[in-house]
Protein backbone atom coordinates (compact mmCIF):
# COMPACT_ATOMS: atom_id res chain seq x y z
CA UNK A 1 191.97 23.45 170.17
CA UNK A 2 192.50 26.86 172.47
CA UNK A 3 188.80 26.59 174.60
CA UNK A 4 189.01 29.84 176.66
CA UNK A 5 186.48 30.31 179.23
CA UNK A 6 182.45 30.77 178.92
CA UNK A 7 182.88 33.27 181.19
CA UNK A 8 185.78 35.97 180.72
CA UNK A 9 186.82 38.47 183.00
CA UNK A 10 185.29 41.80 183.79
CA UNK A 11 186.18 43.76 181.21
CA UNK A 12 187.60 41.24 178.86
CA UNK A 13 185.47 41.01 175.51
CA UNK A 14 185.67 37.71 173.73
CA UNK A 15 187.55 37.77 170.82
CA UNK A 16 186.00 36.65 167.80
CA UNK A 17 188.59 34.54 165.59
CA UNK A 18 189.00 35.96 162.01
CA UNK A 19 188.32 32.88 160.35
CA UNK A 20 185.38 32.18 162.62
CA UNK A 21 183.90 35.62 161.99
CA UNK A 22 184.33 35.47 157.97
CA UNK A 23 183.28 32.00 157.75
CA UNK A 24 180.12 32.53 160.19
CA UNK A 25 178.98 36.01 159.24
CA UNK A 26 179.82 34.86 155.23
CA UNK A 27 177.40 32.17 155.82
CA UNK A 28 174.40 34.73 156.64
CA UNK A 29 175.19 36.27 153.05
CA UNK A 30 172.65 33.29 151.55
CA UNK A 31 170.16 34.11 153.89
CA UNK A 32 170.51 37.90 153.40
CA UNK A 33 169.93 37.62 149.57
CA UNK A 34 167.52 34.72 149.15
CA UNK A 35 164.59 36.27 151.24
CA UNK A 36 164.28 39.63 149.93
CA UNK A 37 164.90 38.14 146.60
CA UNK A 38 161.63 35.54 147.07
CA UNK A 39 159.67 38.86 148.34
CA UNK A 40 160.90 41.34 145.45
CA UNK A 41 160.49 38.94 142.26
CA UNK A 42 157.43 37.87 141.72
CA UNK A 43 158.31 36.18 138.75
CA UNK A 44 161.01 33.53 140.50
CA UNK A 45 159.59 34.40 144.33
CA UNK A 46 158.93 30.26 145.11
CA UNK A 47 162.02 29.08 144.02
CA UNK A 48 163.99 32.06 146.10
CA UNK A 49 161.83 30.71 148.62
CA UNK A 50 163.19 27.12 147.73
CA UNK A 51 166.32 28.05 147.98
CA UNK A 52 166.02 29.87 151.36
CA UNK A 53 164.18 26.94 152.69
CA UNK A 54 166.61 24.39 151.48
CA UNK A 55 169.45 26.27 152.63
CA UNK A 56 167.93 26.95 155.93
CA UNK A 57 168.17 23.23 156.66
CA UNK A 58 171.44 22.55 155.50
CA UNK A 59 172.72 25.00 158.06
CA UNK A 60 170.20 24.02 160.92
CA UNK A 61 172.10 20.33 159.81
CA UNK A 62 175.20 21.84 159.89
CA UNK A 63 174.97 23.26 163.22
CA UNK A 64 173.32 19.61 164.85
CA UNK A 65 177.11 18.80 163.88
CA UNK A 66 179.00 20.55 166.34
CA UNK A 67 176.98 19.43 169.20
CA UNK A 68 178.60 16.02 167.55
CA UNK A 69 182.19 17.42 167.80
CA UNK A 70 181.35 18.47 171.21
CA UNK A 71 180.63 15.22 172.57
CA UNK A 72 183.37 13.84 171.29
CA UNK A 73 186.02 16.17 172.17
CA UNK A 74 185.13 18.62 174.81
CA UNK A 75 186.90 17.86 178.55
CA UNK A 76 184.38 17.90 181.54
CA UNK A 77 181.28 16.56 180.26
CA UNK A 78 180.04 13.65 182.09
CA UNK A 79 179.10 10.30 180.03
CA UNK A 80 175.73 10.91 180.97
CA UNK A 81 175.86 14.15 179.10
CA UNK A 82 178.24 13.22 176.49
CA UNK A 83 175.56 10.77 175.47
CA UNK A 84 172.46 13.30 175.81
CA UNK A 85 174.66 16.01 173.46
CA UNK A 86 175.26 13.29 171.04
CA UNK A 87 171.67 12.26 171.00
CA UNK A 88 170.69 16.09 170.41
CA UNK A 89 173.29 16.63 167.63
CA UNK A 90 170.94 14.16 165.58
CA UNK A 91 167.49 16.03 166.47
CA UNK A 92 168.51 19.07 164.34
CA UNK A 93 168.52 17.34 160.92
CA UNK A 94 165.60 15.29 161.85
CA UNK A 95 163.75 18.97 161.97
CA UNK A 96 165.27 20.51 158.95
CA UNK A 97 164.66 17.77 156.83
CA UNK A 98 160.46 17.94 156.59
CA UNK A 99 160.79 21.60 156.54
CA UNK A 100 161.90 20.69 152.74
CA UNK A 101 158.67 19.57 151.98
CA UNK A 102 156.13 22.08 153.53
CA UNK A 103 155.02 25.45 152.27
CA UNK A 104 157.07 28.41 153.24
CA UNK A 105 155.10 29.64 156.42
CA UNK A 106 155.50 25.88 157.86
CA UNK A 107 158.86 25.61 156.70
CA UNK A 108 160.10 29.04 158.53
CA UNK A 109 157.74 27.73 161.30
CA UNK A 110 160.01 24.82 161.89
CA UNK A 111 163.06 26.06 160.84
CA UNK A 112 162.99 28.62 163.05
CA UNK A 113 162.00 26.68 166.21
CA UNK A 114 164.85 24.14 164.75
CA UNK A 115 167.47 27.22 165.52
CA UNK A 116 166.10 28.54 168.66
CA UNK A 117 165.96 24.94 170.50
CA UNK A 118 169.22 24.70 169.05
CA UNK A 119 170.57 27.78 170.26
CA UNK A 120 169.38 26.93 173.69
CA UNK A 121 170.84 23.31 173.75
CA UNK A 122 173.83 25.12 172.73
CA UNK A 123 173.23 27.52 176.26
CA UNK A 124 173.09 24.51 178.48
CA UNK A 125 176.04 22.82 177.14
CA UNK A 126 177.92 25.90 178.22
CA UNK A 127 177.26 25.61 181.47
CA UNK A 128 178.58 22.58 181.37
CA UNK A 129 181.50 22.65 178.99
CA UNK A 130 183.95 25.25 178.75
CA UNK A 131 183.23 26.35 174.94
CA UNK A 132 185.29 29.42 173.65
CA UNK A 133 184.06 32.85 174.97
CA UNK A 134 182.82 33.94 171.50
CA UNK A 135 180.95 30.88 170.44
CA UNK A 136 177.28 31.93 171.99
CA UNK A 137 177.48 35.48 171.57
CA UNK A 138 178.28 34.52 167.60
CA UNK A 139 175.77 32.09 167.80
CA UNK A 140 173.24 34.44 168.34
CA UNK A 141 173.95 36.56 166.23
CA UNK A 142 173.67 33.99 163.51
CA UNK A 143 170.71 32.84 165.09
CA UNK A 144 168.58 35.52 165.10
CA UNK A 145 169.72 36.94 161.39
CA UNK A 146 168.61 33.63 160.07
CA UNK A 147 165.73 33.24 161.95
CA UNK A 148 164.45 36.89 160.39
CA UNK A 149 165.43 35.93 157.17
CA UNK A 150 162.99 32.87 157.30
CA UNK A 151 160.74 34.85 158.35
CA UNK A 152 160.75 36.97 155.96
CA UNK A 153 160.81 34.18 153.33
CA UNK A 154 157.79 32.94 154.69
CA UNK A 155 155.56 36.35 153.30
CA UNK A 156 156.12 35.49 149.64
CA UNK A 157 153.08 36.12 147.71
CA UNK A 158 151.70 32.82 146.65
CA UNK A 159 149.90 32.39 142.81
């Protein structure tokens, strides 16, 4: 694994892998169709809204995961926070999961707070680890797309 610096040199811009952009940015293509589609038809609006909802938590779960990977592999952390970024890799999932079962304001309600807490665990572990220079700043970016697609999801008119 090439880990390059949290913090790059003045002037240096972190580059952005192509794989990692295409896989991360193709990832947000879900989110970017399913909410306006559960706003615009009213006819199949709840189960876009499903969908959004259900795919919401797979990637909050899939994200819990590298906070796994990271406590596993990354040089420099302590055990003490080797074990504390294990025990938050789990703590994602356990969020996404009930979201499943709630209406779609709750469910962007704690979907949403699922990414931002997870997005700032994944702030404090780079201060401690040396992750690569593009992982937060494409991090939030994917953050804050999918947070305003739940978002939007969560307006769908009702029956």
């Amino acid at each position: 694994m090439n880990i390059a610096s949290t913090n790059p040199m003045p002037g240096d811009s972190p580059k952005l892998p192509g794989t990692a952009r295409w896989l991360g940015y193709g990832g947000l293509i879900p989110f970017l169709v399913l909410a306006p589609a559960s706003l615009l038809d009213a006819h199949h609006g709840l189960a876009w809204s499903d969908a959004l909802y259900a795919y919401g938590a797979v990637i909050l779960s899939f994200v819990c995961a590298l906070h796994w990977g990271f406590a596993m592999s990354l040089p420099g952390l302590t055990d003490s926070q080797r074990v504390r970024t294990m025990l938050w890799s789990v703590v994602p999932s356990l969020i996404a999961w009930p979201a499943l079962l709630l209406v779609p304001m709750e469910a962007a309600a704690l979907l949403v707070s699922g990414f931002v807490l997870h997005y700032l665990q994944d702030r404090r572990l780079a201060r401690h680890a040396a992750l690569p220079a593009w992982y937060l700043p494409l991090r939030l970016q994917l953050t804050v797309v999918a947070c305003l697609s739940l978002v939007a999801g969560a307006f769908i008119p009702l029956p």
